[in-house]
N, C-alpha and C. Protein backbone atom coordinates (compact mmCIF):
# COMPACT_ATOMS: atom_id res chain seq x y z
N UNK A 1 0.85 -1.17 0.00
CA UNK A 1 0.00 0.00 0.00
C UNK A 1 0.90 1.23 0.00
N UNK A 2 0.51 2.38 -1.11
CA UNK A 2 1.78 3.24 -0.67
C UNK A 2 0.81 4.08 0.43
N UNK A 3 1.06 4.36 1.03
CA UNK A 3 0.80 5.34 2.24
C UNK A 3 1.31 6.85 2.07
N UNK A 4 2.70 7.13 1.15
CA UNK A 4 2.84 8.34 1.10
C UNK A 4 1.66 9.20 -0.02
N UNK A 5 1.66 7.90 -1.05
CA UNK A 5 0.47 8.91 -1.94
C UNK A 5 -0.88 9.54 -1.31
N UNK A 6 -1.14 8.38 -0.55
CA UNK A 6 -2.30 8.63 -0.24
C UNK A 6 -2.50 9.37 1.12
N UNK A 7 -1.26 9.94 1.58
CA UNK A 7 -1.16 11.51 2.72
C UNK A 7 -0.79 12.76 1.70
N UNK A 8 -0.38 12.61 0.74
CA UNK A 8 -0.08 13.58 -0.92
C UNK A 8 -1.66 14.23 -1.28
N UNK A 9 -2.45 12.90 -1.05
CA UNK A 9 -3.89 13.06 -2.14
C UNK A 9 -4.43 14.00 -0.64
N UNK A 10 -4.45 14.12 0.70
CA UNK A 10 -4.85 13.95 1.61
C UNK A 10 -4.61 15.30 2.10
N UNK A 11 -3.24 15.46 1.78
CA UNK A 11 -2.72 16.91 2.10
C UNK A 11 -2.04 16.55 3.98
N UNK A 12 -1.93 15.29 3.76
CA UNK A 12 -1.13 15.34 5.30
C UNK A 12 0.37 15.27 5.27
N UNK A 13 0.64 15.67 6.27
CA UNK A 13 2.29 15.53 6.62
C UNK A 13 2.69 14.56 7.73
N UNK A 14 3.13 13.00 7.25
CA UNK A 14 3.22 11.93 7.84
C UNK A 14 4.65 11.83 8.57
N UNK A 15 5.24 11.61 9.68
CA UNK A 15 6.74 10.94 9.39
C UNK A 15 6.79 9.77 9.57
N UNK A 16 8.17 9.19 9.05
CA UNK A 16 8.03 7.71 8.87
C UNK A 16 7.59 6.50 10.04
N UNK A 17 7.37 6.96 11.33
CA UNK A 17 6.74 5.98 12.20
C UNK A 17 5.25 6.30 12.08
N UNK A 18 4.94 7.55 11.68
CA UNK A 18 3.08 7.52 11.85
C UNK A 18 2.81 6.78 10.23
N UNK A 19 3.59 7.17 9.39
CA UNK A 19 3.29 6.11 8.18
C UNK A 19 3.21 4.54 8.10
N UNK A 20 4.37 4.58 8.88
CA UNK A 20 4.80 3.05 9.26
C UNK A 20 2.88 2.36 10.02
N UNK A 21 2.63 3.65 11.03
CA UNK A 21 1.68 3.01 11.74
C UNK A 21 0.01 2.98 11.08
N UNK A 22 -0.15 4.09 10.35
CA UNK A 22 -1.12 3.92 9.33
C UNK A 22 -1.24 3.21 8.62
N UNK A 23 0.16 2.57 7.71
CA UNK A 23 0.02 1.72 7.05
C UNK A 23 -0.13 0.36 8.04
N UNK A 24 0.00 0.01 8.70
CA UNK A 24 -0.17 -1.66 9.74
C UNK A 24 -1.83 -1.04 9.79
N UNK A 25 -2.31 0.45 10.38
CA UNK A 25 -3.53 -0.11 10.88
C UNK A 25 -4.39 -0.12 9.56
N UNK A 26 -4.16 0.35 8.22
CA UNK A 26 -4.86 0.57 6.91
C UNK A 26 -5.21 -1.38 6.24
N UNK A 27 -4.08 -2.06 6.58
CA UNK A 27 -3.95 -3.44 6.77
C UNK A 27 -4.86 -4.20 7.34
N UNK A 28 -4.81 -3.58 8.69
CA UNK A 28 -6.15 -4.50 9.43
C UNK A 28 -7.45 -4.11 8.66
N UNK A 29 -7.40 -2.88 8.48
CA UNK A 29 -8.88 -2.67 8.01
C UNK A 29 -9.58 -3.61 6.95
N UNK A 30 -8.16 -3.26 6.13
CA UNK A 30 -8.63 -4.68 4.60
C UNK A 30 -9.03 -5.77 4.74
N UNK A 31 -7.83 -6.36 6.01
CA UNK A 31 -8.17 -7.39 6.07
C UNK A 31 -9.25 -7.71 6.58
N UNK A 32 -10.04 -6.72 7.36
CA UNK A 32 -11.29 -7.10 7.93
C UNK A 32 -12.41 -6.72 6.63
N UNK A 33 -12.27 -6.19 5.71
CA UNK A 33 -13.06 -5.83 4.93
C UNK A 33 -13.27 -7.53 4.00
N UNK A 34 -11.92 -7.79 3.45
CA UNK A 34 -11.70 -8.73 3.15
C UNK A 34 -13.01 -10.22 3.91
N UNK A 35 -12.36 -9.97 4.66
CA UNK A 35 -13.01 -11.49 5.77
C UNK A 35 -15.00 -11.41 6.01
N UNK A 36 -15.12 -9.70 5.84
CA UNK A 36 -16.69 -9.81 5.36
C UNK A 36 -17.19 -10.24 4.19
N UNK A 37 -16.32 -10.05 3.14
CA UNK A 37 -16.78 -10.62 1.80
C UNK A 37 -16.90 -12.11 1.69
N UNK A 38 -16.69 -12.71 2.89
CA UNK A 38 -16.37 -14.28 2.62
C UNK A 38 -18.01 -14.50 3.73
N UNK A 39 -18.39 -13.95 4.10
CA UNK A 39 -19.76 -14.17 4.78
C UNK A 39 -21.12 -14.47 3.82
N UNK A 40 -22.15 -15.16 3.76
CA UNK A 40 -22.72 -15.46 2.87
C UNK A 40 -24.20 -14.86 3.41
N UNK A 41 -24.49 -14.40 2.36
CA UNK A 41 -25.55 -13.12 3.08
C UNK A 41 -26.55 -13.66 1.93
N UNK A 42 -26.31 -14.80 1.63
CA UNK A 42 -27.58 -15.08 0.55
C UNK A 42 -28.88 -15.00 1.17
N UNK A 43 -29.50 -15.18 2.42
CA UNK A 43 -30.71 -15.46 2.75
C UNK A 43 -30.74 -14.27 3.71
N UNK A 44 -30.03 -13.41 3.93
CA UNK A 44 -30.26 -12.01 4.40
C UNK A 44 -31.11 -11.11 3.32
N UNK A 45 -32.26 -10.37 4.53
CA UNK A 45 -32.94 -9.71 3.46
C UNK A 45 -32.38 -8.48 3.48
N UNK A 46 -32.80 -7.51 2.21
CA UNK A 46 -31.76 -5.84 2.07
C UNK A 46 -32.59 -5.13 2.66
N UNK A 47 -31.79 -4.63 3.99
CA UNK A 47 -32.22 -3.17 4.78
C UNK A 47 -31.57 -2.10 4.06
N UNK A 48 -32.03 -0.94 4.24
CA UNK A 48 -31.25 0.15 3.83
C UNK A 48 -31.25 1.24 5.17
N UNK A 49 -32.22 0.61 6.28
CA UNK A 49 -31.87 1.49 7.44
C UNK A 49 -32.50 0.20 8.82
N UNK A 50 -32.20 0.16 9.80
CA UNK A 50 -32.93 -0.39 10.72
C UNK A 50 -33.52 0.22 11.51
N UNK A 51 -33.93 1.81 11.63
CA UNK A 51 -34.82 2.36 12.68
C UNK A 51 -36.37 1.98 12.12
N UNK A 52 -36.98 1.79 11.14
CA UNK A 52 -38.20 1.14 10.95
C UNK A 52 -38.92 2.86 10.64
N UNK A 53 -37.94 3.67 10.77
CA UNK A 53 -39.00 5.13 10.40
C UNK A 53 -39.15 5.28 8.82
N UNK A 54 -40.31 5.67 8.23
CA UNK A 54 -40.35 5.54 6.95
C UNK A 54 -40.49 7.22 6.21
N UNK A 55 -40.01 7.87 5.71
CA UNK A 55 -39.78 9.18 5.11
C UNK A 55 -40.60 10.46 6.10
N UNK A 56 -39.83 10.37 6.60
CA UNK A 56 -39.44 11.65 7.59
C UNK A 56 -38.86 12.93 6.91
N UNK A 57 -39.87 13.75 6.49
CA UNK A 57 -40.04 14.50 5.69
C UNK A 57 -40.19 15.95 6.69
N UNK A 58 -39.70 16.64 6.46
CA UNK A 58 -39.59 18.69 6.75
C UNK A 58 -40.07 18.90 5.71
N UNK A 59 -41.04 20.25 5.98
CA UNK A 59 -41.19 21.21 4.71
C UNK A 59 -40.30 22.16 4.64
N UNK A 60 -39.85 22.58 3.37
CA UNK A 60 -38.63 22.96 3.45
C UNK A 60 -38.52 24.84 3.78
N UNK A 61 -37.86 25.10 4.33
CA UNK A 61 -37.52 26.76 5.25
C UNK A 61 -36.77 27.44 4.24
N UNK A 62 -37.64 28.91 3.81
CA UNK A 62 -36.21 29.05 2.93
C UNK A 62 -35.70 30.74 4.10
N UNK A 63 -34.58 30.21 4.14
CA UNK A 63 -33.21 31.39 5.33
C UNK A 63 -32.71 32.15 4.37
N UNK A 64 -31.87 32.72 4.87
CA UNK A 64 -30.52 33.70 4.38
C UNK A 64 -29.68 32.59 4.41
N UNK A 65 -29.04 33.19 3.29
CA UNK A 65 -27.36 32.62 3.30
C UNK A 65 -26.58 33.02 3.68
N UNK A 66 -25.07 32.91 3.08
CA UNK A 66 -24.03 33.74 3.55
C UNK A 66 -24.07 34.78 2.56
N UNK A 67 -23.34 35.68 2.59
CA UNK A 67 -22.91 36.64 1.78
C UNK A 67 -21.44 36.22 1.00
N UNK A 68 -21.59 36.46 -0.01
CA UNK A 68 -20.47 36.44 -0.48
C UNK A 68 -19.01 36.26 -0.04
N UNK A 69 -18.68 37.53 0.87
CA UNK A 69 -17.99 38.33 1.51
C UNK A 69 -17.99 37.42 2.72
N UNK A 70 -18.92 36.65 3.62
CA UNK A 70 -18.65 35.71 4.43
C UNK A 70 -18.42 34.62 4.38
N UNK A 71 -18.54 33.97 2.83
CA UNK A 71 -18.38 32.93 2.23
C UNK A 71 -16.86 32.99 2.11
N UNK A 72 -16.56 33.70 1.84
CA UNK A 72 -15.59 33.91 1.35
C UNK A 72 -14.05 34.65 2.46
N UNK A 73 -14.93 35.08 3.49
CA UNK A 73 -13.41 35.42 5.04
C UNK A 73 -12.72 34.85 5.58
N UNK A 74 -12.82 33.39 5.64
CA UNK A 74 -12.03 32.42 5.97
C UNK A 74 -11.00 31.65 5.12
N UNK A 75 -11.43 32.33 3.68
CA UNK A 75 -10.41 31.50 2.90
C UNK A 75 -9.17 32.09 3.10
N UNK A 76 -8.49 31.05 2.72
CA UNK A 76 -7.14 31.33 2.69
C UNK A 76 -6.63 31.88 1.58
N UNK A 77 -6.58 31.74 0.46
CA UNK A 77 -6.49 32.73 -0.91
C UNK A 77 -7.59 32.92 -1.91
N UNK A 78 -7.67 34.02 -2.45
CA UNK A 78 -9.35 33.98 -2.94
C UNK A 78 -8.66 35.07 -4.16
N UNK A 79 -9.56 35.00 -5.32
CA UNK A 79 -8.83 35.29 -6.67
C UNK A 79 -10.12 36.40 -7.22
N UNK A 80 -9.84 37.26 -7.28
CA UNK A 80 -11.48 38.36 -8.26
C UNK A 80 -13.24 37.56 -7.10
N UNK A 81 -13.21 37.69 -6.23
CA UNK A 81 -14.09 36.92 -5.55
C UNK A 81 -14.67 35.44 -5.53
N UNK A 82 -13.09 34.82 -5.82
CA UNK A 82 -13.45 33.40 -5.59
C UNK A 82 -13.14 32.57 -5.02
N UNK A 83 -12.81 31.53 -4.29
CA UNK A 83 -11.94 30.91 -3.95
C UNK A 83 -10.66 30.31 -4.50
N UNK A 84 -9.39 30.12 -3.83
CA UNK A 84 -8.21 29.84 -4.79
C UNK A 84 -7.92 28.30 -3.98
N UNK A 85 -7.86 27.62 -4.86
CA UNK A 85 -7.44 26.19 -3.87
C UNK A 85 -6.11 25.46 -4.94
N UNK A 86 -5.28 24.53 -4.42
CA UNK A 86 -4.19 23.65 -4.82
C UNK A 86 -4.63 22.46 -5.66
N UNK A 87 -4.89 22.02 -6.39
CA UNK A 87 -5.53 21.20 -7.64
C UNK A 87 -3.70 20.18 -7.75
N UNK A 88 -4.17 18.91 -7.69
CA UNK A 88 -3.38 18.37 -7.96
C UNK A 88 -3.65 17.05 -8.78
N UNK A 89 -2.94 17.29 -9.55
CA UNK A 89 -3.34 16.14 -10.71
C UNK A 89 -1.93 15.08 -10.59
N UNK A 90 -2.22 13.74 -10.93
CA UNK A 90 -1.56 12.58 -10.77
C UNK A 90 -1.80 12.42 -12.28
């Protein structure tokens, strides 16, 4: 597994023992992902939720938004009123 790409894609800054340790625990995960696929769920029926509530519906509120200008105060670089972000292509 490379582990550095995927703190690259992530935008983290790993050093080599927290990599070391992400990658062992990224491992278990598979392997547990792995070991569910071997379960046979043929005679399981398909839930898509188990609380038993059936469309729980709001009518919908229409608010204020942000403003532009508040949308926009926290960024960190912002270009003719837009946001500026790091695009990285592989």
């Amino acid at each position: 597994m490379n582990i550095s790409k995927l703190a690259t894609l992530a935008n983290l800054s790993l050093s080599a023992d927290e990599a070391k340790k992400l990658e062992n625990q990224f491992q278990v995960t598979l392997e547990f992902v792995d070991h569910l696929k071997e379960i046979d769920t043929a005679e399981i029926k398909e839930t898509s939720h188990v609380t038993g509530k059936t469309n729980q519906f709001r009518e919908d509120e229409i608010t204020t938004g942000l403003t532009q200008a508040q949308a926009l105060q926290n960024a960190p670089k912002t270009d003719k009123d837009f946001f500026v972000s790091k695009i990285k292509w592989e």
